[in-house]
N, C-alpha and C. Protein backbone atom coordinates (compact mmCIF):
# COMPACT_ATOMS: atom_id res chain seq x y z
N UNK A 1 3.05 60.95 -30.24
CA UNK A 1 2.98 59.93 -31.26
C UNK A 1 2.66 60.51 -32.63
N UNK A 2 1.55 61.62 -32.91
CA UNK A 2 1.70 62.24 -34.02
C UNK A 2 2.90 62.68 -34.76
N UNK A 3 3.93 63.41 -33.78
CA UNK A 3 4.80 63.56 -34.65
C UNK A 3 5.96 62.43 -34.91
N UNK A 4 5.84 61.34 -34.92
CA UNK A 4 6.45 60.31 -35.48
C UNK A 4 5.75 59.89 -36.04
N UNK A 5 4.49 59.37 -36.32
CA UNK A 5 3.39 58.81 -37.20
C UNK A 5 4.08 59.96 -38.39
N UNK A 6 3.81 61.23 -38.24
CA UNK A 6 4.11 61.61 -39.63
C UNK A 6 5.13 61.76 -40.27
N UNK A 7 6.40 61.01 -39.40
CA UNK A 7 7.73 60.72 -40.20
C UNK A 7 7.39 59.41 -40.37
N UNK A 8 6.53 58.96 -40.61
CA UNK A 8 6.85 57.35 -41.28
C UNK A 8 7.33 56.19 -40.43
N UNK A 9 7.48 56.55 -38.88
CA UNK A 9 7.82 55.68 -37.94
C UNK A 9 6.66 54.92 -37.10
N UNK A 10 7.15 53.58 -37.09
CA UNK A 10 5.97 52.50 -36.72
C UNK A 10 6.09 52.76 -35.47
N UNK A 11 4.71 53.15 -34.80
CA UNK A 11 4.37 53.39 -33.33
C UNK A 11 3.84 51.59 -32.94
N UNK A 12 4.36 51.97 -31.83
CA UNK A 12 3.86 49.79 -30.49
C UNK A 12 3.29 50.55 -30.05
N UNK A 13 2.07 49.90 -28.89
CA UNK A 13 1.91 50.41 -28.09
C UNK A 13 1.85 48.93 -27.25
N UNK A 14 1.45 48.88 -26.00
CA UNK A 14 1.93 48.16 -24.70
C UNK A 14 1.19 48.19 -23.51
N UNK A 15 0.52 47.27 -22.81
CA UNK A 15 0.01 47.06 -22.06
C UNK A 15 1.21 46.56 -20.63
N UNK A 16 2.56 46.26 -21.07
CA UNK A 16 3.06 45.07 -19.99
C UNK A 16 3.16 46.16 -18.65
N UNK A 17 2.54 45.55 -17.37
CA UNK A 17 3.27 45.64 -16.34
C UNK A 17 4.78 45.61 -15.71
N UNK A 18 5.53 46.52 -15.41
CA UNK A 18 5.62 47.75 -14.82
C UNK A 18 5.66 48.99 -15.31
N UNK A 19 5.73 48.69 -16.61
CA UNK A 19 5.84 50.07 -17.71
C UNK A 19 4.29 50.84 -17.23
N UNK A 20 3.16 49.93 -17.73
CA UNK A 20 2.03 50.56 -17.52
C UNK A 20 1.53 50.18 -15.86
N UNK A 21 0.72 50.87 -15.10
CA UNK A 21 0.00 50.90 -13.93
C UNK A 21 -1.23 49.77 -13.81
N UNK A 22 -1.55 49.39 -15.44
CA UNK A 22 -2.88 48.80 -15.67
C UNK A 22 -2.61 47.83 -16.90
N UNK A 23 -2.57 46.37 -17.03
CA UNK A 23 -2.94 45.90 -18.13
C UNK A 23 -3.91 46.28 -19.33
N UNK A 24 -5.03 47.19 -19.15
CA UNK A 24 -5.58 47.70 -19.66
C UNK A 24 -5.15 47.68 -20.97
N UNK A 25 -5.39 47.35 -22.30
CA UNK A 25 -4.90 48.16 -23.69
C UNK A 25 -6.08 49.08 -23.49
N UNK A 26 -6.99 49.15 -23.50
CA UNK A 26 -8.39 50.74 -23.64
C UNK A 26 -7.62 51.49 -22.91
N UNK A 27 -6.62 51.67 -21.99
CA UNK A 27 -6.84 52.62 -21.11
C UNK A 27 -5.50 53.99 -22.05
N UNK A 28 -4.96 52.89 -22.84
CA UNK A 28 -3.52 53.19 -23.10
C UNK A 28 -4.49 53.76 -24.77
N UNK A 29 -5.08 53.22 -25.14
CA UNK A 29 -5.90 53.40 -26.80
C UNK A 29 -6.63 54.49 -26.04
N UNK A 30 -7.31 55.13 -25.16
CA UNK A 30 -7.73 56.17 -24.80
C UNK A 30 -6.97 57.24 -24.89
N UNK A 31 -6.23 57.09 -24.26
CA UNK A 31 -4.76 58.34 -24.07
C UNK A 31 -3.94 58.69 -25.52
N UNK A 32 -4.07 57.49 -26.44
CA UNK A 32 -3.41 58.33 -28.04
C UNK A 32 -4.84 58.46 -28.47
N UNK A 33 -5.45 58.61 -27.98
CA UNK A 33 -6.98 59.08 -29.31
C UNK A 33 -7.31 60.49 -28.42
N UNK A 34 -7.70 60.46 -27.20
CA UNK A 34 -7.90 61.75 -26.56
C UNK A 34 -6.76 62.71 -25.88
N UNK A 35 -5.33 61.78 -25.56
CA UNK A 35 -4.59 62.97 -24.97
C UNK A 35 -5.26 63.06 -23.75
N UNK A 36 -5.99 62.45 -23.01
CA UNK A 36 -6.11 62.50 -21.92
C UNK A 36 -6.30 61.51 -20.79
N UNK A 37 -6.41 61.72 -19.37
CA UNK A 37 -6.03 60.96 -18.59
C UNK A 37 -7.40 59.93 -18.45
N UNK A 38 -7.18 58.66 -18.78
CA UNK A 38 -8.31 57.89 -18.95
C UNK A 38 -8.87 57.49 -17.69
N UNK A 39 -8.34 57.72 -16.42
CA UNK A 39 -8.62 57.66 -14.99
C UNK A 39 -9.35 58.61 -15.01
N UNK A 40 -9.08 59.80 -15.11
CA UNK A 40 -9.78 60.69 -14.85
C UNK A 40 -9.07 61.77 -13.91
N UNK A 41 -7.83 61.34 -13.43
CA UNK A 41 -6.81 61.60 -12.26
C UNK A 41 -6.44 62.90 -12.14
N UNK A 42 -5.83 63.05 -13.85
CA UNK A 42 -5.68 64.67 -14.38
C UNK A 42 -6.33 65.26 -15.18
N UNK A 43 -6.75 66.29 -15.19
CA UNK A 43 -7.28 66.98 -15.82
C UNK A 43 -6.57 67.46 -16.93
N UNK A 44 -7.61 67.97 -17.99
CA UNK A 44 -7.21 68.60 -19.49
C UNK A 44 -6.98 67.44 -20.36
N UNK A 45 -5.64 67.92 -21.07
CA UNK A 45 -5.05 67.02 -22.27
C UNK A 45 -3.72 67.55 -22.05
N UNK A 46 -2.80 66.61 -22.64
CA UNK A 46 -1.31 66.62 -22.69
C UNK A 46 -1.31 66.50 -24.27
N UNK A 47 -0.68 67.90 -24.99
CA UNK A 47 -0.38 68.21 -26.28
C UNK A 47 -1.21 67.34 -27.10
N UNK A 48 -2.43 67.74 -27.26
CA UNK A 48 -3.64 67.72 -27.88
C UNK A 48 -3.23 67.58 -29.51
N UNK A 49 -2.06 68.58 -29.68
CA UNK A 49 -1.55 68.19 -30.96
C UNK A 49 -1.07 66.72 -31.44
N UNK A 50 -0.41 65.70 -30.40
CA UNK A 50 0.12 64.40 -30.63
C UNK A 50 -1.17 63.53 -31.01
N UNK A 51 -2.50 63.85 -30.94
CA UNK A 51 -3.49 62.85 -31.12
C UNK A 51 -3.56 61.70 -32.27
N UNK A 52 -3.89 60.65 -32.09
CA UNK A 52 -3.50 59.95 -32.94
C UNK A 52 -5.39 59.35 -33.92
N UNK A 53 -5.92 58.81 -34.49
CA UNK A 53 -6.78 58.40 -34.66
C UNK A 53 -6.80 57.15 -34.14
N UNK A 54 -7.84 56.86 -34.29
CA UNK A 54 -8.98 55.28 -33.64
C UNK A 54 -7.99 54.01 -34.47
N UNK A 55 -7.86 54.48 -35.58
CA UNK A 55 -7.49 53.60 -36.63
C UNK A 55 -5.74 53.26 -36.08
N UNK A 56 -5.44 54.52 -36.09
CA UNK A 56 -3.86 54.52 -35.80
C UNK A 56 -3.36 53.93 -34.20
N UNK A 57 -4.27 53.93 -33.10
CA UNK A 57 -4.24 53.57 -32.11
C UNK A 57 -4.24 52.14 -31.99
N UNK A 58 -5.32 51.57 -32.74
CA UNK A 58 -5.53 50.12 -32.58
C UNK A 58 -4.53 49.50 -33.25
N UNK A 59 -3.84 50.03 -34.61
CA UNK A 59 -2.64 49.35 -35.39
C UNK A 59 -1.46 49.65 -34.43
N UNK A 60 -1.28 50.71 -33.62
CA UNK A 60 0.03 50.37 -32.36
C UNK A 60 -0.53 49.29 -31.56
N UNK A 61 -1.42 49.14 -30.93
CA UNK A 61 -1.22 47.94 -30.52
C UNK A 61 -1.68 46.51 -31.33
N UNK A 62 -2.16 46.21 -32.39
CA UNK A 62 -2.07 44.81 -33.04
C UNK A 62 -0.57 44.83 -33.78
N UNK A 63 -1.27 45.24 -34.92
CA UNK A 63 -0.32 44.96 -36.43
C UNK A 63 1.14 46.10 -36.10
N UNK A 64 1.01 46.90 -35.52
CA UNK A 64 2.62 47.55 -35.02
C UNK A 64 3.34 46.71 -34.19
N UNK A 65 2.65 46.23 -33.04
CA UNK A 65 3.07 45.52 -31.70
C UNK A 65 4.02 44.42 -32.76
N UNK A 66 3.15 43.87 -33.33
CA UNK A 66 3.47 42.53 -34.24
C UNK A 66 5.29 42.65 -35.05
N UNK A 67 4.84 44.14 -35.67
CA UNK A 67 6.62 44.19 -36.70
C UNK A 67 7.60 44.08 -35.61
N UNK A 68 7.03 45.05 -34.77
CA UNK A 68 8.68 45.67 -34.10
C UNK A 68 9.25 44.64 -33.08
N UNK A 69 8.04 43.25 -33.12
CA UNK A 69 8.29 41.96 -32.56
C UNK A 69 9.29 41.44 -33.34
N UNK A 70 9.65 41.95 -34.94
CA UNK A 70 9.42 40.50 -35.97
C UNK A 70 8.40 39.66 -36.37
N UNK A 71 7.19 39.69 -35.71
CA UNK A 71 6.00 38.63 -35.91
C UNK A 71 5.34 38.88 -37.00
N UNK A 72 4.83 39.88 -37.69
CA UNK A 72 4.17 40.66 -38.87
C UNK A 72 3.72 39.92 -39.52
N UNK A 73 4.55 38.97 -40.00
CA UNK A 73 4.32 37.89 -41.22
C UNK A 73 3.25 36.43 -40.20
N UNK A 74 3.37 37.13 -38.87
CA UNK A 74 2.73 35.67 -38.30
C UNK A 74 1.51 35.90 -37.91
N UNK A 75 1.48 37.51 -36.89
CA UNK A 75 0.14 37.60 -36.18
C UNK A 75 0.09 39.12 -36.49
N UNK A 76 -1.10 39.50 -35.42
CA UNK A 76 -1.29 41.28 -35.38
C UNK A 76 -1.92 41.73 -36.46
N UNK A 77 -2.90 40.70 -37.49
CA UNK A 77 -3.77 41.17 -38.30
C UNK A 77 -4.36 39.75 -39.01
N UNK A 78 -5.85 40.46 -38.85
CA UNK A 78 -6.51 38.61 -39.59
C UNK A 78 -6.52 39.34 -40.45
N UNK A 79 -5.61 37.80 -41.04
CA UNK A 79 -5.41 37.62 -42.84
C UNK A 79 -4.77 36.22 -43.13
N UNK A 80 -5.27 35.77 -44.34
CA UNK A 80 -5.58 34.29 -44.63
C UNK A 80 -4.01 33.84 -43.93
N UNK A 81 -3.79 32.65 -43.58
CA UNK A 81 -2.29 32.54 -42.97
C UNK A 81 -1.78 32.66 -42.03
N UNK A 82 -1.91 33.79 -41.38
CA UNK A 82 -1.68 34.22 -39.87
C UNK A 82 -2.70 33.76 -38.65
N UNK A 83 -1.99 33.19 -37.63
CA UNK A 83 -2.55 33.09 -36.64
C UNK A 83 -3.35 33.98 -36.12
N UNK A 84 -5.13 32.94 -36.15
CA UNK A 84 -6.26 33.56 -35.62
C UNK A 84 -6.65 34.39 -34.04
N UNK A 85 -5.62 35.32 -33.93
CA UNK A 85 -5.59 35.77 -32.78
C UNK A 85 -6.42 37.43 -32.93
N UNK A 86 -7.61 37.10 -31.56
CA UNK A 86 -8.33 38.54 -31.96
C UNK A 86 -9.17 38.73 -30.07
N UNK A 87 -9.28 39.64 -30.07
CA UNK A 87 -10.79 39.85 -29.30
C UNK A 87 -12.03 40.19 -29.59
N UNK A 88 -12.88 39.94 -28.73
CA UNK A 88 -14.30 40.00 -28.99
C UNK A 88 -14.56 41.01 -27.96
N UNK A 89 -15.09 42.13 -28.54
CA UNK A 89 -15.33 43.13 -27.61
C UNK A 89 -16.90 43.62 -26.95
N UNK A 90 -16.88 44.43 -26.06
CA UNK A 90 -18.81 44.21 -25.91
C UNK A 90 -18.95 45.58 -26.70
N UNK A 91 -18.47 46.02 -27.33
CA UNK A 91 -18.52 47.27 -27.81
C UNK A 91 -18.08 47.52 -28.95
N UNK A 92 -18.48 48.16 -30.38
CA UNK A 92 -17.82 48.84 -31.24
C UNK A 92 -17.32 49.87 -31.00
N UNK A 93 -15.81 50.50 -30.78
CA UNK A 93 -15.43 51.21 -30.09
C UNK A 93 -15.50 52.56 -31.68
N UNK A 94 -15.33 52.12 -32.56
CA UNK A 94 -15.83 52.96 -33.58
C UNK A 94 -17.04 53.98 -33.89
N UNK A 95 -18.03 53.42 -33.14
CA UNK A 95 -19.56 54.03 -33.19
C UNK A 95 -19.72 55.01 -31.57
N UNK A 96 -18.89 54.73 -30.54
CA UNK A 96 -18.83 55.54 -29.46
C UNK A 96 -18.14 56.46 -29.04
N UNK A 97 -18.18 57.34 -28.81
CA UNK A 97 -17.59 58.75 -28.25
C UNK A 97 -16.07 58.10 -27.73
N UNK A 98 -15.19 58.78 -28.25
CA UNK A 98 -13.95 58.49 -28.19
C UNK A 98 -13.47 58.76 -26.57
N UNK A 99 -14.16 59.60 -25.88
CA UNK A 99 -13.76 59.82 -24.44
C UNK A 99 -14.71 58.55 -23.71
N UNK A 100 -15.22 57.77 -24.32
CA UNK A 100 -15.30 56.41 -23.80
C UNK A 100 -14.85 55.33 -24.08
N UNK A 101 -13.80 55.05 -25.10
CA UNK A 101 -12.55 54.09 -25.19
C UNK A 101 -12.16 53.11 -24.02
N UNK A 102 -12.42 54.07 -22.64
CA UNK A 102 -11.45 53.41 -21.43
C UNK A 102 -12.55 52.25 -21.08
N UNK A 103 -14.17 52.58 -21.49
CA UNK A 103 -15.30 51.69 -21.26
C UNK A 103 -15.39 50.45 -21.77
N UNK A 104 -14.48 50.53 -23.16
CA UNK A 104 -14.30 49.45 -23.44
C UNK A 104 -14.11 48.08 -22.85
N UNK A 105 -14.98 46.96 -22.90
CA UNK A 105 -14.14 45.74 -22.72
C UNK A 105 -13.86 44.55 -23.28
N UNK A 106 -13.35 43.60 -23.12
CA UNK A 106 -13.26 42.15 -24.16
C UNK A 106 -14.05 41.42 -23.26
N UNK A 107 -15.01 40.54 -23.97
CA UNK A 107 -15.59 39.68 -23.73
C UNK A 107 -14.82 38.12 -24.06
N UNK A 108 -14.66 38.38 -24.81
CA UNK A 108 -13.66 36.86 -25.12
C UNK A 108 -12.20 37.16 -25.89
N UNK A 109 -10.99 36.70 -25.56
CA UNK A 109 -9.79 36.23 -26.02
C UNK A 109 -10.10 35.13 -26.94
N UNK A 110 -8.90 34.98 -28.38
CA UNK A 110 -8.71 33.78 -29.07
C UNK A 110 -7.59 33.98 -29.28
N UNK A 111 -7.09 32.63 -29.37
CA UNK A 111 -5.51 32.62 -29.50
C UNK A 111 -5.29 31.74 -30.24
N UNK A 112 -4.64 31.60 -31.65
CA UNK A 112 -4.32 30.23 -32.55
C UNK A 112 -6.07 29.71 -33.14
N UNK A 113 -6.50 30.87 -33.12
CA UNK A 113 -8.32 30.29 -33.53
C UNK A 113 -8.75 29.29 -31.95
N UNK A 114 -8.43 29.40 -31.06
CA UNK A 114 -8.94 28.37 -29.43
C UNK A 114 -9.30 30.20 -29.26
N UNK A 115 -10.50 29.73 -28.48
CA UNK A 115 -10.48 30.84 -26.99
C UNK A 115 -10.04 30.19 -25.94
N UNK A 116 -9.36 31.69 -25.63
CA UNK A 116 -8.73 31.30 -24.39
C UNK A 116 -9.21 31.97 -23.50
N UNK A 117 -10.45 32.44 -23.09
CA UNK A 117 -10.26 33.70 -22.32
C UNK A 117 -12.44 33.39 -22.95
N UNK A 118 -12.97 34.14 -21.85
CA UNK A 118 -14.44 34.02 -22.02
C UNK A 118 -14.96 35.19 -20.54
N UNK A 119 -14.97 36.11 -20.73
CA UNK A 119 -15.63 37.19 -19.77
C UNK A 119 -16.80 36.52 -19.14
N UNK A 120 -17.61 35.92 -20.23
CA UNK A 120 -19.34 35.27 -19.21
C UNK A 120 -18.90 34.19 -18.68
């Protein structure tokens, strides 16, 4: 993914089942921030060079997911206008060791400003 990030090409990223093994988005935001296997399954890193940042990970899956939909102008980033769609996480994934990303979880879904979705 690095080396398309630095041609100027909008990275998605993707949670859907059968592509991925796991609905998970952390598990998939683990693997472009560390390059490595967020199971734990394999060992090392896979081209350590492709790493992407925290920042760049989370915009493939909101506000990227969103263009390469067409949606951009609708969702995939709060801003005045766009549908209030976000999670609530138990974690600032910003303040924790990046090889714990996969620890991450959502506590609550919102969709259209409703929750839809409540972990407790």
């Amino acid at each position: 993914n690095r080396s398309l990030l630095d041609t100027g090409a909008i990275v998605a990223g993707g949670s859907d089942w059968p592509v991925s093994p796991s609905p998970n988005a952390w598990e998939g935001l683990h693997g472009l921030v560390t390059r490595e296997d967020p199971s734990g399954q394999y060992p090392g890193t896979l081209w350590p060079e492709e790493v992407d940042t925290l920042d760049e990970a989370i915009a493939a899956f909101t506000i990227n997911g969103a263009i390469a939909m067409g949606l951009g102008d609708e969702t995939g980033s709060l801003e005045v206008g766009k549908s209030a769609d976000f999670v609530v996480l138990d974690r600032d994934p910003f303040v924790h060791p990046e090889n714990e990303l996969v620890r991450t979880t959502v506590e609550e879904t919102w969709f259209a400003g409703r929750r839809v979705y409540s972990r407790g």
